[in-house]
PDB file of N, CA and C in Angstrom:
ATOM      1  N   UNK A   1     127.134  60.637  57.138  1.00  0.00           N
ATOM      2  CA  UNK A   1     126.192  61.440  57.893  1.00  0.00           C
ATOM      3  C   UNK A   1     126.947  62.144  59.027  1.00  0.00           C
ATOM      4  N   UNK A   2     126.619  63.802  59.448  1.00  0.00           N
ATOM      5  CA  UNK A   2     127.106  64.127  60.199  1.00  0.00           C
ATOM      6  C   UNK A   2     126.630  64.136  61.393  1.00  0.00           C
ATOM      7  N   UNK A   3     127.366  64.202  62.888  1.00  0.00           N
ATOM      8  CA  UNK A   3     127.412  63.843  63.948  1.00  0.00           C
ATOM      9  C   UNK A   3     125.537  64.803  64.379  1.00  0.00           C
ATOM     10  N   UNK A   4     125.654  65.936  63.667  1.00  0.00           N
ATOM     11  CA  UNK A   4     124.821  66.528  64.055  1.00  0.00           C
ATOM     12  C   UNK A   4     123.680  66.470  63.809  1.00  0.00           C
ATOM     13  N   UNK A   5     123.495  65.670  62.507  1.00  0.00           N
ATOM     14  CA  UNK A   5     122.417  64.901  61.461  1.00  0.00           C
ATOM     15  C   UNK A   5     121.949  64.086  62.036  1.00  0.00           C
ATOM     16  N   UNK A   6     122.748  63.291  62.657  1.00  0.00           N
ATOM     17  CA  UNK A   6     122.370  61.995  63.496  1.00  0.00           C
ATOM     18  C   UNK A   6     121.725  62.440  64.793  1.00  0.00           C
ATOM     19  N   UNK A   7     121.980  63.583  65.524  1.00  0.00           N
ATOM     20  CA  UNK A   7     121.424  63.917  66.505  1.00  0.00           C
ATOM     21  C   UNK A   7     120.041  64.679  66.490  1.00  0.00           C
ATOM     22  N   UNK A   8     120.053  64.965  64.735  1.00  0.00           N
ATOM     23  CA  UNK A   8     118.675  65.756  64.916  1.00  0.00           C
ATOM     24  C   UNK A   8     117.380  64.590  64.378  1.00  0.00           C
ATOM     25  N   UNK A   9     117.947  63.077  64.055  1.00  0.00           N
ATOM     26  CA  UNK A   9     117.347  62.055  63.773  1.00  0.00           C
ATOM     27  C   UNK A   9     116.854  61.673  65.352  1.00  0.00           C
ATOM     28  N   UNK A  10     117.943  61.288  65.738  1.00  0.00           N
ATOM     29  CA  UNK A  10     117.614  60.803  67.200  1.00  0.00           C
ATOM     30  C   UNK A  10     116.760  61.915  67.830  1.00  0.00           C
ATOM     31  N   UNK A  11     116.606  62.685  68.260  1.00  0.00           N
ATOM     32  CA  UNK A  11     115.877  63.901  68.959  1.00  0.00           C
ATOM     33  C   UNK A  11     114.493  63.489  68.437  1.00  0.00           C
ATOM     34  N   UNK A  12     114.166  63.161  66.759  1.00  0.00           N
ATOM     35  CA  UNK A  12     112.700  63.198  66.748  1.00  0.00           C
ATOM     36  C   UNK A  12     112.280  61.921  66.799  1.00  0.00           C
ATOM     37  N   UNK A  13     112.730  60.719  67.019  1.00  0.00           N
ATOM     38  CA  UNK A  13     112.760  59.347  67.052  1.00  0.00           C
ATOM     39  C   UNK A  13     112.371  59.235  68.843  1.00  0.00           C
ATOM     40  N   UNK A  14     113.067  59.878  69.555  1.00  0.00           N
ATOM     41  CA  UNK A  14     112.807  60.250  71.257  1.00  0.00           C
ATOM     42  C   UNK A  14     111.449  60.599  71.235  1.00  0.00           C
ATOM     43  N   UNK A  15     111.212  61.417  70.371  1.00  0.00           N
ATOM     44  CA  UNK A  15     109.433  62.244  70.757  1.00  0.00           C
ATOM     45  C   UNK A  15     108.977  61.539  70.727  1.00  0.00           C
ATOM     46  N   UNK A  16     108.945  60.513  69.563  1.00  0.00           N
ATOM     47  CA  UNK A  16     108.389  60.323  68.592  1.00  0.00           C
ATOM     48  C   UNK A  16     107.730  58.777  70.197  1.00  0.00           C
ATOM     49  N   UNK A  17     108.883  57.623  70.514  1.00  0.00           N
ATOM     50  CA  UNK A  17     109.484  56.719  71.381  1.00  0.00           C
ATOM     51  C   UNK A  17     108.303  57.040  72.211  1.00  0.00           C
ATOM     52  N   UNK A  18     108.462  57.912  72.816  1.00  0.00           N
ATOM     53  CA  UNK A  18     108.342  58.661  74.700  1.00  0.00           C
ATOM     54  C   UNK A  18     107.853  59.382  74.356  1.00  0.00           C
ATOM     55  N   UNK A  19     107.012  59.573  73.422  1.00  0.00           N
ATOM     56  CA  UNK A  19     106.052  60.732  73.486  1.00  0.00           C
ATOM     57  C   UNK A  19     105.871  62.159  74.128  1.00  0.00           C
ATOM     58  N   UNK A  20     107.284  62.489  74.021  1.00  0.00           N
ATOM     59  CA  UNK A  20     107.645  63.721  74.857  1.00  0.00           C
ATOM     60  C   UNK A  20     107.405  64.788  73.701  1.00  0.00           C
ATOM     61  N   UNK A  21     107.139  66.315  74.348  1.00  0.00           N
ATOM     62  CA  UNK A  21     106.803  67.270  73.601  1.00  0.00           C
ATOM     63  C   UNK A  21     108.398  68.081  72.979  1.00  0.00           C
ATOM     64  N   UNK A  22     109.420  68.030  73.587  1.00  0.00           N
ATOM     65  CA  UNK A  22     110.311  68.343  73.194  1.00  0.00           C
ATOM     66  C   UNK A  22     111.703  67.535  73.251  1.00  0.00           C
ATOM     67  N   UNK A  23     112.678  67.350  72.970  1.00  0.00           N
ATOM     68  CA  UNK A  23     114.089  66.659  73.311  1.00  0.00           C
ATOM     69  C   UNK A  23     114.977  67.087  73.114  1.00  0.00           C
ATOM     70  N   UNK A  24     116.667  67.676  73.530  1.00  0.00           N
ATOM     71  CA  UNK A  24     117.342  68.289  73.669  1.00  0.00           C
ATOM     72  C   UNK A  24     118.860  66.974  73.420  1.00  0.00           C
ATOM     73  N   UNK A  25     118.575  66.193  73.328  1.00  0.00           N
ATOM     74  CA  UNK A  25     119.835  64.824  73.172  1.00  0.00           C
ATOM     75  C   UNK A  25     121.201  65.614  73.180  1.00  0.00           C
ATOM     76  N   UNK A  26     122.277  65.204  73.890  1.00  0.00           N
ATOM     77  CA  UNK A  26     123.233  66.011  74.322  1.00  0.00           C
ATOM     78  C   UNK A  26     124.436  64.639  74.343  1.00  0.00           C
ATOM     79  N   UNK A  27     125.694  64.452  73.978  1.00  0.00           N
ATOM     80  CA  UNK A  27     126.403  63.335  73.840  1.00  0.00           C
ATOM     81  C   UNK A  27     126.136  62.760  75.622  1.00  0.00           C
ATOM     82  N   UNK A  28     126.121  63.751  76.592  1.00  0.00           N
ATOM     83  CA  UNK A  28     125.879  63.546  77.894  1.00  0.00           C
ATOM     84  C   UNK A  28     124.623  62.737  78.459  1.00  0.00           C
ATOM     85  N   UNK A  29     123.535  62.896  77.675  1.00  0.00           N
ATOM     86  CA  UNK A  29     122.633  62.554  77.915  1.00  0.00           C
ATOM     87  C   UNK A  29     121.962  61.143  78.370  1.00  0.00           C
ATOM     88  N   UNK A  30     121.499  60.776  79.738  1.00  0.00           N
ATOM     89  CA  UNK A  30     121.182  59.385  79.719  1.00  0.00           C
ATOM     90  C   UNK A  30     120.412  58.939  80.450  1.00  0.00           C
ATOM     91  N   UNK A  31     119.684  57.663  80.429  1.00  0.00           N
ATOM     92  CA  UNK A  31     118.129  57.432  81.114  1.00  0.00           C
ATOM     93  C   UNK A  31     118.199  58.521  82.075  1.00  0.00           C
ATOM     94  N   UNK A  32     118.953  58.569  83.070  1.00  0.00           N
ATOM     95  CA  UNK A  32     117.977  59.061  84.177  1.00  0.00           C
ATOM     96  C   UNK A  32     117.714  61.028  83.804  1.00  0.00           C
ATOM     97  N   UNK A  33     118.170  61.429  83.346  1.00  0.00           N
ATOM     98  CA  UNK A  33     117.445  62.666  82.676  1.00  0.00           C
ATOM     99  C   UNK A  33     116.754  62.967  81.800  1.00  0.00           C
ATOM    100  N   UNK A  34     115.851  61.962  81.703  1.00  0.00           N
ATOM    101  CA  UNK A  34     114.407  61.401  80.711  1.00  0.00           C
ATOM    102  C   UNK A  34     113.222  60.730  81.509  1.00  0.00           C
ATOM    103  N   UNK A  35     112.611  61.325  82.125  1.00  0.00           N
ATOM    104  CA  UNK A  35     111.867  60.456  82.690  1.00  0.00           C
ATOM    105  C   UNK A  35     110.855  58.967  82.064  1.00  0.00           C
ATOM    106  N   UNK A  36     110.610  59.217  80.894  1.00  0.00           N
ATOM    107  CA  UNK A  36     110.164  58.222  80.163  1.00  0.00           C
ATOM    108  C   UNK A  36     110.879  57.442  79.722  1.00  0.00           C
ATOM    109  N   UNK A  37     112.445  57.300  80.065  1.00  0.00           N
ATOM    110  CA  UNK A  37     113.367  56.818  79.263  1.00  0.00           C
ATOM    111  C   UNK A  37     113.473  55.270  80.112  1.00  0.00           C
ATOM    112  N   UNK A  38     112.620  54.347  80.190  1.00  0.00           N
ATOM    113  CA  UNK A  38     113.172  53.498  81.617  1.00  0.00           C
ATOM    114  C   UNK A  38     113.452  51.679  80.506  1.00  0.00           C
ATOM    115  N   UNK A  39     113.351  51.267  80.993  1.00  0.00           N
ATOM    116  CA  UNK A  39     113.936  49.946  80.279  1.00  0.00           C
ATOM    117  C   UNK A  39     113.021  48.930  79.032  1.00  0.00           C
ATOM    118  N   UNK A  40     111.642  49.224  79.153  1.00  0.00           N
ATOM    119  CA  UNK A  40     110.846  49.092  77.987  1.00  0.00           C
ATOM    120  C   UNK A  40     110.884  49.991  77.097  1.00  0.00           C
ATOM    121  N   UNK A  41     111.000  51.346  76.927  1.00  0.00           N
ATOM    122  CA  UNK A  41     111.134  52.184  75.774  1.00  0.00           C
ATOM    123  C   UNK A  41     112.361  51.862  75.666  1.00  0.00           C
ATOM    124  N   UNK A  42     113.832  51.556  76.168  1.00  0.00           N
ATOM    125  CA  UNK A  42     114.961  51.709  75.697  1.00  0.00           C
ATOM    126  C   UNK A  42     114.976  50.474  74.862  1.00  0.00           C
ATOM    127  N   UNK A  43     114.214  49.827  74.895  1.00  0.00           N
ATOM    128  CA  UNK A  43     114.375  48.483  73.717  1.00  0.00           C
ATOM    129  C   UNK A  43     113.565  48.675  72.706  1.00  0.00           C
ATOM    130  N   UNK A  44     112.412  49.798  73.021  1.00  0.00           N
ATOM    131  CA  UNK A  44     111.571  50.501  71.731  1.00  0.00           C
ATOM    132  C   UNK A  44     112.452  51.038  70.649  1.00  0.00           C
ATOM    133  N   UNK A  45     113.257  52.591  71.750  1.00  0.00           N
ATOM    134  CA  UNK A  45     114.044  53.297  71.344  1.00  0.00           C
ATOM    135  C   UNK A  45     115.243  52.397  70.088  1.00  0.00           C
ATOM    136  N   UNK A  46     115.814  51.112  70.589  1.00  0.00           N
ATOM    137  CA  UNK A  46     116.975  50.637  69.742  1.00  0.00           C
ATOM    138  C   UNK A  46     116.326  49.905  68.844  1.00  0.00           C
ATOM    139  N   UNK A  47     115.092  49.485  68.645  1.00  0.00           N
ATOM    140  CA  UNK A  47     114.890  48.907  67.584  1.00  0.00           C
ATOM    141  C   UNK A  47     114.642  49.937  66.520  1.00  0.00           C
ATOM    142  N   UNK A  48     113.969  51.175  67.614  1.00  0.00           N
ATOM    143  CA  UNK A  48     113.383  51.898  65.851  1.00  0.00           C
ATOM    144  C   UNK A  48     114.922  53.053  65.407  1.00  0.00           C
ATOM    145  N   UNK A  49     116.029  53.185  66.293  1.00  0.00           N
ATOM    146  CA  UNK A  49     116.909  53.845  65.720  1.00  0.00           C
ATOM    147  C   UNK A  49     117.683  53.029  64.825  1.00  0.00           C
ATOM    148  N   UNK A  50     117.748  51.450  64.881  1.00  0.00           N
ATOM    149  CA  UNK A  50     118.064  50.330  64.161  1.00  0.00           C
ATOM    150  C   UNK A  50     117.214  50.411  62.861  1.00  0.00           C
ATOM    151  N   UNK A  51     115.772  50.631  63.043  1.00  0.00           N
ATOM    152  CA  UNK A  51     115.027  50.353  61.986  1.00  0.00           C
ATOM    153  C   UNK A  51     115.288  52.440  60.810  1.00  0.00           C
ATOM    154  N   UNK A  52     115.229  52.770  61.500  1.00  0.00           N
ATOM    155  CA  UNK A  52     115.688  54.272  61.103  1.00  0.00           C
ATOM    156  C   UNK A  52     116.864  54.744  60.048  1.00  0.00           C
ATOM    157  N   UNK A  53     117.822  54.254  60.939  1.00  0.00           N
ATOM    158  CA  UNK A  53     119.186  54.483  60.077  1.00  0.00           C
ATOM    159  C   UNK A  53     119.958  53.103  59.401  1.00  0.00           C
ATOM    160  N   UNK A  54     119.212  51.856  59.599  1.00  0.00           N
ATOM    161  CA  UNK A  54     119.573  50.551  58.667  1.00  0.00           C
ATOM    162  C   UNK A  54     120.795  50.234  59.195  1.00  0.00           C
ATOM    163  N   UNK A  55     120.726  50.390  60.571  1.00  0.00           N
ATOM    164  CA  UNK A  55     122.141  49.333  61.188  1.00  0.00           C
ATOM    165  C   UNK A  55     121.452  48.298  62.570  1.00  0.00           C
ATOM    166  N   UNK A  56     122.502  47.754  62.920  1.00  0.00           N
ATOM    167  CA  UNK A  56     122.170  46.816  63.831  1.00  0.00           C
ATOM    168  C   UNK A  56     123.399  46.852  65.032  1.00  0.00           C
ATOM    169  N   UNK A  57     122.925  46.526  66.046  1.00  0.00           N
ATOM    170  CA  UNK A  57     123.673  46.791  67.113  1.00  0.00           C
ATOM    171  C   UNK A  57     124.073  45.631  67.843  1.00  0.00           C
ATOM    172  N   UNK A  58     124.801  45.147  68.666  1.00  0.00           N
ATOM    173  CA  UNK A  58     125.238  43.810  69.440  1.00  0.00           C
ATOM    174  C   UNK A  58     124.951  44.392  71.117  1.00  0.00           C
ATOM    175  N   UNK A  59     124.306  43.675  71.460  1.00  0.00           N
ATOM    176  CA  UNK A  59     123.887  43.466  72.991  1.00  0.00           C
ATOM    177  C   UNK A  59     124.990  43.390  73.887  1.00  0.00           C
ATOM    178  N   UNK A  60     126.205  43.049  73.664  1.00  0.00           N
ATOM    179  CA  UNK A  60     126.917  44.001  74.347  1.00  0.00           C
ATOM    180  C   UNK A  60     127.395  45.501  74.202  1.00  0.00           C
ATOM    181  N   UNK A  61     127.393  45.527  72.694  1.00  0.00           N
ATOM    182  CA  UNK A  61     127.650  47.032  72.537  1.00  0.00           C
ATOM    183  C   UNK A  61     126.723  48.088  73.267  1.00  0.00           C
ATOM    184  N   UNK A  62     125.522  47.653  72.969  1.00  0.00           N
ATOM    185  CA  UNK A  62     124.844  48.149  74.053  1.00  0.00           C
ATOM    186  C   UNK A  62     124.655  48.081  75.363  1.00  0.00           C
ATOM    187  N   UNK A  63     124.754  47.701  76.208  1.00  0.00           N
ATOM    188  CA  UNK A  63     125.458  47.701  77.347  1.00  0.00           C
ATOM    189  C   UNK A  63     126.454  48.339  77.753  1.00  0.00           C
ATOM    190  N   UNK A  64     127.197  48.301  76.776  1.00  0.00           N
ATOM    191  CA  UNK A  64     128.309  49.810  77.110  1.00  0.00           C
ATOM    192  C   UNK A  64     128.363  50.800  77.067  1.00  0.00           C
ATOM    193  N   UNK A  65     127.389  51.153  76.911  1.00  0.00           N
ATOM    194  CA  UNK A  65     127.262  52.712  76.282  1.00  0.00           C
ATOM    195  C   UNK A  65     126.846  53.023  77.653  1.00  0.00           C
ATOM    196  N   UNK A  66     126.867  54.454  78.427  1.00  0.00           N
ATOM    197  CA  UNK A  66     127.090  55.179  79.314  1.00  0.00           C
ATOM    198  C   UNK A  66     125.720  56.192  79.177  1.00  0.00           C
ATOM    199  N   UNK A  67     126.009  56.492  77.603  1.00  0.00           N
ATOM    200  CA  UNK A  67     125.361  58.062  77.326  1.00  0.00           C
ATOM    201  C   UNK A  67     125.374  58.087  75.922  1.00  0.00           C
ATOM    202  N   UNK A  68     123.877  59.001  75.412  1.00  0.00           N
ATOM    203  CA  UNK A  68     123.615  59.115  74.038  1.00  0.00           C
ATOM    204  C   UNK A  68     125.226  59.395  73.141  1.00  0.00           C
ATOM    205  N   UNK A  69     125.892  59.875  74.003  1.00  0.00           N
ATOM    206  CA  UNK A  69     127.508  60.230  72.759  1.00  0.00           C
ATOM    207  C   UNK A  69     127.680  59.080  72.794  1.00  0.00           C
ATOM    208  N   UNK A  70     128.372  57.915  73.313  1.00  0.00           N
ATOM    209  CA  UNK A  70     128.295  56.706  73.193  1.00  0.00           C
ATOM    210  C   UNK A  70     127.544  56.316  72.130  1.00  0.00           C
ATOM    211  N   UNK A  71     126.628  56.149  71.979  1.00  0.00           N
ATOM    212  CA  UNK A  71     125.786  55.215  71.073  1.00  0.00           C
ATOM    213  C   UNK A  71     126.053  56.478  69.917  1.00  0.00           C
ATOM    214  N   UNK A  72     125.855  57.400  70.001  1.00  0.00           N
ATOM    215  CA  UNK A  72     126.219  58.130  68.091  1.00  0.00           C
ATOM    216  C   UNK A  72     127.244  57.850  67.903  1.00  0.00           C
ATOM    217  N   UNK A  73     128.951  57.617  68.503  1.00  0.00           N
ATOM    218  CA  UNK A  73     129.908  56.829  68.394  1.00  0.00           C
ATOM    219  C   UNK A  73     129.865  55.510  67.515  1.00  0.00           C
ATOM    220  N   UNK A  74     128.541  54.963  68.555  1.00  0.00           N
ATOM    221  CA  UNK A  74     128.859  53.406  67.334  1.00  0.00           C
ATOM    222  C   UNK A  74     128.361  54.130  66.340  1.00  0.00           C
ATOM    223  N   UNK A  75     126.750  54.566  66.217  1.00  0.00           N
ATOM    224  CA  UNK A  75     126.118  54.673  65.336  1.00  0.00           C
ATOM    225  C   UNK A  75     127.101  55.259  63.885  1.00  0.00           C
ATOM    226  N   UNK A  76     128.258  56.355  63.984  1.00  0.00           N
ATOM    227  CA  UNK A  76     129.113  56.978  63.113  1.00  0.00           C
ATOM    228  C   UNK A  76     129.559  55.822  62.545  1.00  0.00           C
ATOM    229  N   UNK A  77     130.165  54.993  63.367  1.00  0.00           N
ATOM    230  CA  UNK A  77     131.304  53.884  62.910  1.00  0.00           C
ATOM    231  C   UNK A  77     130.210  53.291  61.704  1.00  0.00           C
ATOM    232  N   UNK A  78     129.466  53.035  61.690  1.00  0.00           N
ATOM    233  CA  UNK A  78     128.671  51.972  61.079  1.00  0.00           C
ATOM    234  C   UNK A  78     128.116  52.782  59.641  1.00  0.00           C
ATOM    235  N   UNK A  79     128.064  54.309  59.770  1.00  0.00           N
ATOM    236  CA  UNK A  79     127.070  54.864  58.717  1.00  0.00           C
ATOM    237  C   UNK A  79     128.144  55.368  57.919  1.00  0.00           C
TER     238      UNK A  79
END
């Protein structure tokens, strides 16, 4: 899957999350330029991008991540 495939998954998985009318996901991108993005949807958000693309993630890996490029990083490695 390409980097960009994955980003146009994630973008409607965000609406979809956070019920936002539009999403723009940018490798830069991170909670605090989401206002709906706060620490109960971000555990929404990883289960259903887990349940989405059929991978699984480690609780520290998450934690490391900085910014949406981060997490399509792992997400590549894995798909």
């Amino acid at each position: 899957m390409e980097r960009q495939e994955i980003f146009e998954k994630l973008n409607e998985i965000f609406i979809d999350v956070l019920d936002l009318d539009e999403c723009n996901l940018t490798d830069d991108t991170t909670a605090d330029d989401i206002e709906e993005w706060d620490s109960l949807s971000h555990v929404q958000l990883i289960v259903t991008i887990e349940k989405a693309f059929n991978i699984k993630f480690t609780s520290l890996e998450i934690m490391k991540w900085n910014n949406v490029g981060e997490m399509v990083d792992s997400m590549m490695e894995r798909l």
